[in-house]
Protein backbone atom coordinates (compact mmCIF):
# COMPACT_ATOMS: atom_id res chain seq x y z
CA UNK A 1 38.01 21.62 4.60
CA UNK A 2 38.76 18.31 2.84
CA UNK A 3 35.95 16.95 0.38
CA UNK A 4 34.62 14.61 2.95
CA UNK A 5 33.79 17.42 4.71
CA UNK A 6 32.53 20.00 2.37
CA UNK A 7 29.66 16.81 1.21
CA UNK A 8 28.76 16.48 4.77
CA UNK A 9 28.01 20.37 5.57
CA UNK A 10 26.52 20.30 1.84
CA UNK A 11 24.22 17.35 2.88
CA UNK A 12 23.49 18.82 5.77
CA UNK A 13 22.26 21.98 4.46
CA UNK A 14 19.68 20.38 2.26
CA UNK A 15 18.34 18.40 4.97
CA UNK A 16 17.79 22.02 6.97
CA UNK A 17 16.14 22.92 3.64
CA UNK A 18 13.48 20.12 3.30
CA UNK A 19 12.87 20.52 6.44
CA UNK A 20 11.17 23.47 6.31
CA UNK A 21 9.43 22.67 3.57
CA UNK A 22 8.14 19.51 4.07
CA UNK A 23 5.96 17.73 6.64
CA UNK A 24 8.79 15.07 8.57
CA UNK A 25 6.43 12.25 8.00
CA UNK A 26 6.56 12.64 4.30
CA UNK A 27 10.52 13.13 3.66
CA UNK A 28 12.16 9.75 2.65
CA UNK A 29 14.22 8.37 5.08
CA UNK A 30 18.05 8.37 3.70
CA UNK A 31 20.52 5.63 3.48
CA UNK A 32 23.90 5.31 3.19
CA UNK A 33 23.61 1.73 1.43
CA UNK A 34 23.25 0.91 -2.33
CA UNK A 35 20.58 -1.92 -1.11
CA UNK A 36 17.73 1.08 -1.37
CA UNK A 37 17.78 1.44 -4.45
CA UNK A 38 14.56 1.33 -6.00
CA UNK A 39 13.59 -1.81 -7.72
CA UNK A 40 14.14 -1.82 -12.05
CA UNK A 41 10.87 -4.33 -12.01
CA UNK A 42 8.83 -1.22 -10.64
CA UNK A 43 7.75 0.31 -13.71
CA UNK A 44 6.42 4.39 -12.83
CA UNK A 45 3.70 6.02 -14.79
CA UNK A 46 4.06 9.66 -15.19
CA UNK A 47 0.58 11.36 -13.83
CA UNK A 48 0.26 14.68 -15.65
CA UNK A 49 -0.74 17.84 -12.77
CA UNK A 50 -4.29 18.90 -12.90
CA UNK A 51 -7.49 19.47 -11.30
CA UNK A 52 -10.32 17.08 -10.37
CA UNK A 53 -13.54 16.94 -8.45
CA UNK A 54 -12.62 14.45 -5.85
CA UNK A 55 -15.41 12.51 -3.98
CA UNK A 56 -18.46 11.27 -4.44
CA UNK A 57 -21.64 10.47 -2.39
CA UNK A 58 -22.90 7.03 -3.05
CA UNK A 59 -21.43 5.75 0.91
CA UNK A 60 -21.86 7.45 3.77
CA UNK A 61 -17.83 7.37 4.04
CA UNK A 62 -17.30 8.93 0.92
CA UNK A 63 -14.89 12.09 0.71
CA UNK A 64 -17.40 14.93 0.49
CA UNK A 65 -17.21 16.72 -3.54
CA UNK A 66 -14.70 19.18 -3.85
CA UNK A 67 -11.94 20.43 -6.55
CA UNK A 68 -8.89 19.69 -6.02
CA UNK A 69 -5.50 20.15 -8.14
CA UNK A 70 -2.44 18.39 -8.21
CA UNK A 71 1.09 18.69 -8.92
CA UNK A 72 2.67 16.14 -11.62
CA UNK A 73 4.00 12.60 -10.06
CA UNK A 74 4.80 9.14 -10.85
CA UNK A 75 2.83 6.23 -9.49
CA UNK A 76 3.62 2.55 -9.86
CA UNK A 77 1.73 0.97 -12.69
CA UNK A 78 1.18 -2.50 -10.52
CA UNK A 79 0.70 -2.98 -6.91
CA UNK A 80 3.41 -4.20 -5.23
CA UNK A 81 4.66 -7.52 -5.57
CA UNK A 82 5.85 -10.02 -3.17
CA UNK A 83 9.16 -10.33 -5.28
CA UNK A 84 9.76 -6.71 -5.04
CA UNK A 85 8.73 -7.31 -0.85
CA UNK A 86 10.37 -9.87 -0.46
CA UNK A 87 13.94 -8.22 -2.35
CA UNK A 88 12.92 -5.67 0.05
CA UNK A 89 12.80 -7.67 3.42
CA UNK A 90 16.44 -9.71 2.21
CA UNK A 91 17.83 -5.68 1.80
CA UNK A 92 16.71 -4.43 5.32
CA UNK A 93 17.34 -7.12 7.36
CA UNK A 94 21.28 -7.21 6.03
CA UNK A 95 20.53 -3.25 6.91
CA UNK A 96 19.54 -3.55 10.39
CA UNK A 97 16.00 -2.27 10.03
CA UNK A 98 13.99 -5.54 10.75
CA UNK A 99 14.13 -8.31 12.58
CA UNK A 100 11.75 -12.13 12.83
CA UNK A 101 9.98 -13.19 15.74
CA UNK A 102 7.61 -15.69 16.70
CA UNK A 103 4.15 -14.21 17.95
CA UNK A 104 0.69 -16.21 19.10
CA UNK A 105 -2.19 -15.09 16.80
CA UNK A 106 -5.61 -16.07 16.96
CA UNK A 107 -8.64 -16.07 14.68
CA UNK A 108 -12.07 -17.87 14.73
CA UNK A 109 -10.28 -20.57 13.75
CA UNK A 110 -7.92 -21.08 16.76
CA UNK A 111 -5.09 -19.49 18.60
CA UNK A 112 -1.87 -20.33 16.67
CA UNK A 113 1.91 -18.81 16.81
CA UNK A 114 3.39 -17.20 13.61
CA UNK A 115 6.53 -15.48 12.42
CA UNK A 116 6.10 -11.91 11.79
CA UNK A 117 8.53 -9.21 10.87
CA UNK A 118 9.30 -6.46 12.98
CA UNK A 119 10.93 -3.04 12.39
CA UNK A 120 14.28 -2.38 14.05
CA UNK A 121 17.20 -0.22 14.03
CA UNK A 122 16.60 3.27 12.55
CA UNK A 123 13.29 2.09 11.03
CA UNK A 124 10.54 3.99 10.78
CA UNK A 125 7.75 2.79 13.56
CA UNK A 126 10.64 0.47 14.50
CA UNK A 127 8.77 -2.45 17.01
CA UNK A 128 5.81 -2.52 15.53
CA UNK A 129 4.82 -5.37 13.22
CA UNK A 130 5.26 -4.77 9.50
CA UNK A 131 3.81 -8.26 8.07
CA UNK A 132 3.31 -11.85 9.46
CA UNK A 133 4.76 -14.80 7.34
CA UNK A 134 3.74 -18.03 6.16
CA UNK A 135 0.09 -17.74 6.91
CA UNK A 136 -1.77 -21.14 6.38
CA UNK A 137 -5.14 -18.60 4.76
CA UNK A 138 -7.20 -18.13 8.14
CA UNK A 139 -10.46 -17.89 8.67
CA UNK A 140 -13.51 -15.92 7.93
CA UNK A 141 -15.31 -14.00 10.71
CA UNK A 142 -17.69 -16.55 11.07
CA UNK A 143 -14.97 -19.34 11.18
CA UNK A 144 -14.73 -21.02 7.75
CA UNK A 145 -11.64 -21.77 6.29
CA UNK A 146 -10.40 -19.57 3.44
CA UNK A 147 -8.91 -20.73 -0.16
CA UNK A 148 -5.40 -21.42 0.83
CA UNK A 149 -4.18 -19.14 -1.90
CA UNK A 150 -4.61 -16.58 0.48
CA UNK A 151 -2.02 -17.54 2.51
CA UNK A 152 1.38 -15.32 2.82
CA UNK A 153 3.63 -16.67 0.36
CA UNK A 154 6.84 -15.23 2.31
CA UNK A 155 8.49 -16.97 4.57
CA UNK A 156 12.08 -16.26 6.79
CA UNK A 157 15.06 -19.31 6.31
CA UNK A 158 16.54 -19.37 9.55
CA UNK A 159 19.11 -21.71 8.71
CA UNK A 160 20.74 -19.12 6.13
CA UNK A 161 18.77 -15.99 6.98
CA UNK A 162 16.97 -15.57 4.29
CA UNK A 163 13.68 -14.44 3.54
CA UNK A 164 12.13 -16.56 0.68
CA UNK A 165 8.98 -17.86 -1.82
CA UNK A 166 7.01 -20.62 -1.02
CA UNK A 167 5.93 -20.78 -4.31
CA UNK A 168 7.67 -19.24 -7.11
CA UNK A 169 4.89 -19.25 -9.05
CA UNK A 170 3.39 -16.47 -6.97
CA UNK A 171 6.14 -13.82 -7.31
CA UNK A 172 4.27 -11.74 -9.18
CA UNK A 173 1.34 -11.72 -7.24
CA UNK A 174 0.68 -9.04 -4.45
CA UNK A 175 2.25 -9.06 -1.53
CA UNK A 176 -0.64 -9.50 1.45
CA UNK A 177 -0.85 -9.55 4.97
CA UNK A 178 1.29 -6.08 5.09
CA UNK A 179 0.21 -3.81 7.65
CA UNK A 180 0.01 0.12 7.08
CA UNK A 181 3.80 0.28 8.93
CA UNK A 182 5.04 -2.41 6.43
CA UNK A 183 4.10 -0.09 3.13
CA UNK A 184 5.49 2.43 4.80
CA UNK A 185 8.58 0.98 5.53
CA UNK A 186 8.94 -0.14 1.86
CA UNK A 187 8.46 3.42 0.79
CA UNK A 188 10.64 5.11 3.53
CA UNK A 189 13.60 2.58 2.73
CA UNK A 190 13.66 3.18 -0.67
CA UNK A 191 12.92 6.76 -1.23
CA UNK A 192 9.79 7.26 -2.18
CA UNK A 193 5.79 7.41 -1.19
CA UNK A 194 2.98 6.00 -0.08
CA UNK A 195 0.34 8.09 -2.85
CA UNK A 196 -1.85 10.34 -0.94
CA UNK A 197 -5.64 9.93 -0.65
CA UNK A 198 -6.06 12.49 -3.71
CA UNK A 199 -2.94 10.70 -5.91
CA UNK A 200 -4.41 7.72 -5.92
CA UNK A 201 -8.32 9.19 -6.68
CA UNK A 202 -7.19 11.03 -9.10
CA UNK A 203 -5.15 8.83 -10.87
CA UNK A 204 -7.45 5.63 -10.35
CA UNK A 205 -9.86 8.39 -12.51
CA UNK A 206 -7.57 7.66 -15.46
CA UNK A 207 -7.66 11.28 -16.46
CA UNK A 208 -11.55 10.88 -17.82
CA UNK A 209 -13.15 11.23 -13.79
CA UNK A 210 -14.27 7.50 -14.38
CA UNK A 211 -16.82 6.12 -11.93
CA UNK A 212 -14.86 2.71 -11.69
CA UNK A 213 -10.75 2.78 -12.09
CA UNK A 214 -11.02 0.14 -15.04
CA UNK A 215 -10.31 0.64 -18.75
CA UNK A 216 -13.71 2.49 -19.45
CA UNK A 217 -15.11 2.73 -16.31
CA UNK A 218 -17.53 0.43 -15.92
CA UNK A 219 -17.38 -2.74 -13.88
CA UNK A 220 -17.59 -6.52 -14.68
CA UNK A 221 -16.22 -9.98 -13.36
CA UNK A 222 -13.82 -9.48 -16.78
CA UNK A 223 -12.53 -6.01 -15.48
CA UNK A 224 -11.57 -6.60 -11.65
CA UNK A 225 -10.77 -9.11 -8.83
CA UNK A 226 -14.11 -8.54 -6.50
CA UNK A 227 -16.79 -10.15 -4.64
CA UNK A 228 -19.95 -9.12 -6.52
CA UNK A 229 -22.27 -6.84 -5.58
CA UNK A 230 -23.75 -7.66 -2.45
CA UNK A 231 -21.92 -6.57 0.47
CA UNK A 232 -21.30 -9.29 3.13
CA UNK A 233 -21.18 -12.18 1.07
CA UNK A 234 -18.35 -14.88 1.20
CA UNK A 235 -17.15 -16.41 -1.36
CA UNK A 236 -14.79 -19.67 -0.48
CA UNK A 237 -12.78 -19.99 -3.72
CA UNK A 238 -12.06 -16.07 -3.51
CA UNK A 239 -8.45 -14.82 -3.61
CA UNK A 240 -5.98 -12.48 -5.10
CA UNK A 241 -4.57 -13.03 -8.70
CA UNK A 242 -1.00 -11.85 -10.37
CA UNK A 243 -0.69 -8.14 -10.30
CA UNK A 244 -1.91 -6.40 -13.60
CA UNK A 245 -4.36 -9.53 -14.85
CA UNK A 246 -7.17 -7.21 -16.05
CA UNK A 247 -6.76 -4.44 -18.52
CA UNK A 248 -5.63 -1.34 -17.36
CA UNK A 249 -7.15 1.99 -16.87
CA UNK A 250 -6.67 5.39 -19.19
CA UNK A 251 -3.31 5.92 -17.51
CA UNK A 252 -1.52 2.73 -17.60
CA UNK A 253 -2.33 1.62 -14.37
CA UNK A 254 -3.81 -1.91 -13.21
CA UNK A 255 -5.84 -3.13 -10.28
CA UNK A 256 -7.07 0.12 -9.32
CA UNK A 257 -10.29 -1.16 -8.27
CA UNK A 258 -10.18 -4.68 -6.44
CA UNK A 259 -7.35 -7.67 -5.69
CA UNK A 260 -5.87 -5.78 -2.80
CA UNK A 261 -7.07 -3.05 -1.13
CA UNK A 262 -3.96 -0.52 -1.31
CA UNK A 263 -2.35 1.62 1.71
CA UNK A 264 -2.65 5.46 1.34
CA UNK A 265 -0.40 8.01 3.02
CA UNK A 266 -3.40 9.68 4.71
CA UNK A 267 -4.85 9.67 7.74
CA UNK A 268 -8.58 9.35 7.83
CA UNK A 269 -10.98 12.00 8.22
CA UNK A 270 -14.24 13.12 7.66
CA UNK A 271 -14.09 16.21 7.56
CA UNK A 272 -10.34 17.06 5.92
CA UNK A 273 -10.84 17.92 2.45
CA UNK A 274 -11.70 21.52 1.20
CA UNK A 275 -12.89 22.78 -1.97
CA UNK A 276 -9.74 24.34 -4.24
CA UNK A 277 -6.63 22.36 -1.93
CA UNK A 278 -3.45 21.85 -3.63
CA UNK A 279 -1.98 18.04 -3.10
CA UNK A 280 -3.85 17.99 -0.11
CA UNK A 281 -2.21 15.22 2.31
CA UNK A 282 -3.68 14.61 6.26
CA UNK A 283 -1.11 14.60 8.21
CA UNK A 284 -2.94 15.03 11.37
CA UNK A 285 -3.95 11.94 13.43
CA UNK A 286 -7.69 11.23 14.05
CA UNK A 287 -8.43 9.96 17.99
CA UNK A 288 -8.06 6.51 16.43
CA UNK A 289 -5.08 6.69 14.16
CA UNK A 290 -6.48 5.34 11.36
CA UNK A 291 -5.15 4.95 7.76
CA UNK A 292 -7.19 5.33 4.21
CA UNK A 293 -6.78 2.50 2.37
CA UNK A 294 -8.91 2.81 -1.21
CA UNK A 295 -10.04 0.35 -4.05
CA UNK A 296 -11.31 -2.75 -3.08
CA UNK A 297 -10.62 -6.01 -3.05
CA UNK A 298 -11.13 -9.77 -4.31
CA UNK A 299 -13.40 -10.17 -0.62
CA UNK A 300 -15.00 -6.66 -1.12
CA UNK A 301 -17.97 -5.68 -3.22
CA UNK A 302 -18.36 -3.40 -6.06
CA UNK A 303 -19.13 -0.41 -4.26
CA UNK A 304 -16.13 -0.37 -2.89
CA UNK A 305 -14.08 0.00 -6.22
CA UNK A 306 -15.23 3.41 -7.27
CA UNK A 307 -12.78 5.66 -7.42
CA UNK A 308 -14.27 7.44 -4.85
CA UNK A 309 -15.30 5.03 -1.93
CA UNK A 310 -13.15 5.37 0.72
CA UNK A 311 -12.17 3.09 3.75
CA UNK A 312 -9.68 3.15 6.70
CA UNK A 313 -8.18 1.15 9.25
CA UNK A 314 -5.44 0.68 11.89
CA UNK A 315 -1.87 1.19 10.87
CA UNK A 316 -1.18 -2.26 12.84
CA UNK A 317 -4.04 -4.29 10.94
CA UNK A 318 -3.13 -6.26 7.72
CA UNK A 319 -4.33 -9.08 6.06
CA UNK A 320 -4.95 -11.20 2.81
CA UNK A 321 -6.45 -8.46 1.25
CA UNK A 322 -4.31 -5.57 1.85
CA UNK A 323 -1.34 -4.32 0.01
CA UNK A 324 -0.05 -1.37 -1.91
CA UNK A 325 1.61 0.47 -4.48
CA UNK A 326 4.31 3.24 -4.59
CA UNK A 327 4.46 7.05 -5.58
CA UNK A 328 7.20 9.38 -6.81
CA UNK A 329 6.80 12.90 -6.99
């Protein structure tokens, strides 16, 4: 055999081999393209392994109290930003694994039409909608406008195929409006995670089994991006800020709790967790096919950014509050 050969039977057998010892969903999709390479400007935080008591029971959603231990992993130290999308989005389309389309929406504001991306290709969930582009902010439930800095602040050129800023000045900021399929696609094309439910408790924790992911673990306007403490309420001049604008928490990690709520591998349950798991991970799909998402957000309240609330939602719902950030194990 020649040594193009020999690499191919040698890849080959180490796909057979994760195979077996990995769940499908979780194995990184790979590429034969130099584009996937994971972004320098996402800076990993090494998460020690250890055990935790995961949970809590101040919701009526909340995981149920249980020890759990974990193996040692990597998680980005900011949520994902839509620089590091939007590099992203210019790498897959030249790839073949999205495509732009043109969609009607509606809200309580109106029925509108908007560009959205769509997987394609060899994607993973390839046709379903990742994000939508260029929103103008939308509207609140009960039909108000929203702060127009919650707009989507990507946008596709279709005179040079490009997918580009609006404003510059909100690179750094985190990318919004992405669905559950859109993190995932992130993750899959370059290689690494989604956290799992437990990765991201136990490192929003800090290490300390903080009540609140912030730098000591308790909460103020001067430690988070949130709506108060009153569920319900809407605040008009609410919005996301730059990824990593508050102080961090015991591990190096910012906007734990609040700015965007943050995509988990997971799929929600109940009922999942049991006392003494090892990286426990819920592969199984509920009748509704819902996602965890966990931490809050600028247009959540405060109970929502303990470490231990919990929340879910459809893996084709996104909006100006929902984002993510990456794991490596």
């Amino acid at each position: 055999m020649n040594l193009r050969t020999d690499l191919a039977v040698a890849l080959c057998l180490l796909l057979i081999t994760f195979s077996c010892e990995k769940d499908t969903e979780t194995i990184p999709t790979i590429l034969v393209t130099s584009n996937s390479t994971l972004p320098t400007s996402i800076n990993l935080i090494d998460i020690p392994a250890g055990a935790f008591t995961m949970g809590g029971a101040t919701n009526a959603e909340d995981a149920p109290t249980v020890n759990v231990t974990l193996s040692a992993f990597q998680i980005s130290a900011k949520e994902i930003t839509n620089q590091q999308y939007i590099d992203f989005l210019n790498n897959a389309y030249l790839d073949g694994w999205i495509s732009v389309s043109t969609q009607e929406m509606s809200d309580p504001c109106g029925v509108y039409t908007e560009s959205v991306v769509i997987g394609a290709g060899d994607a993973p969930n390839a046709g379903e909608i990742f994000l939508q582009l260029g929103e103008a902010g939308g509207c609140t439930s009960s039909g108000e406008v929203e702060h127009i800095d919650n707009k989507s602040w990507l946008s596709f050129n279709n005179s040079n195929t490009t997918f580009e800023l609006l404003d510059a000045t909100k690179a750094d900021w985190p990318v919004n409006w992405v669905k559950w399929f859109g993190a995932y696609a992130f993750v899959q094309y370059h290689g690494v995670s989604l956290p799992t439910e437990a990765q991201w408790e136990y490192a929003a924790r800090g290490g300390l089994e903080l009540d609140y992911p912030t730098d000591d673990g308790t909460l103020s306007a001067s430690k988070a991006n949130y709506n108060g403490d009153t569920p319900g309420v809407y605040n008009p001049d609410g919005h996301s800020f730059a990824a990593g604008s508050y102080a961090a928490n015991p591990y190096g990690l910012y906007d734990m709790g609040g700015n965007v709520w943050e995509w988990c591998q997971d799929y929600y349950s109940d009922s999942f967790y049991a006392d003494g798991t090892t990286d426990p991970i819920n592969v199984t799909a509920g009748t509704d096919s819902k996602r965890v998402r966990r931490g809050g957000s600028w247009n959540y309240h405060s109970a929502t950014l303990l470490t231990y609330s919990r929340a879910s939602d459809f893996e084709n719902r996104g909006n100006n509050h929902f984002g993510f950030r990456i794991v490596e194990n």
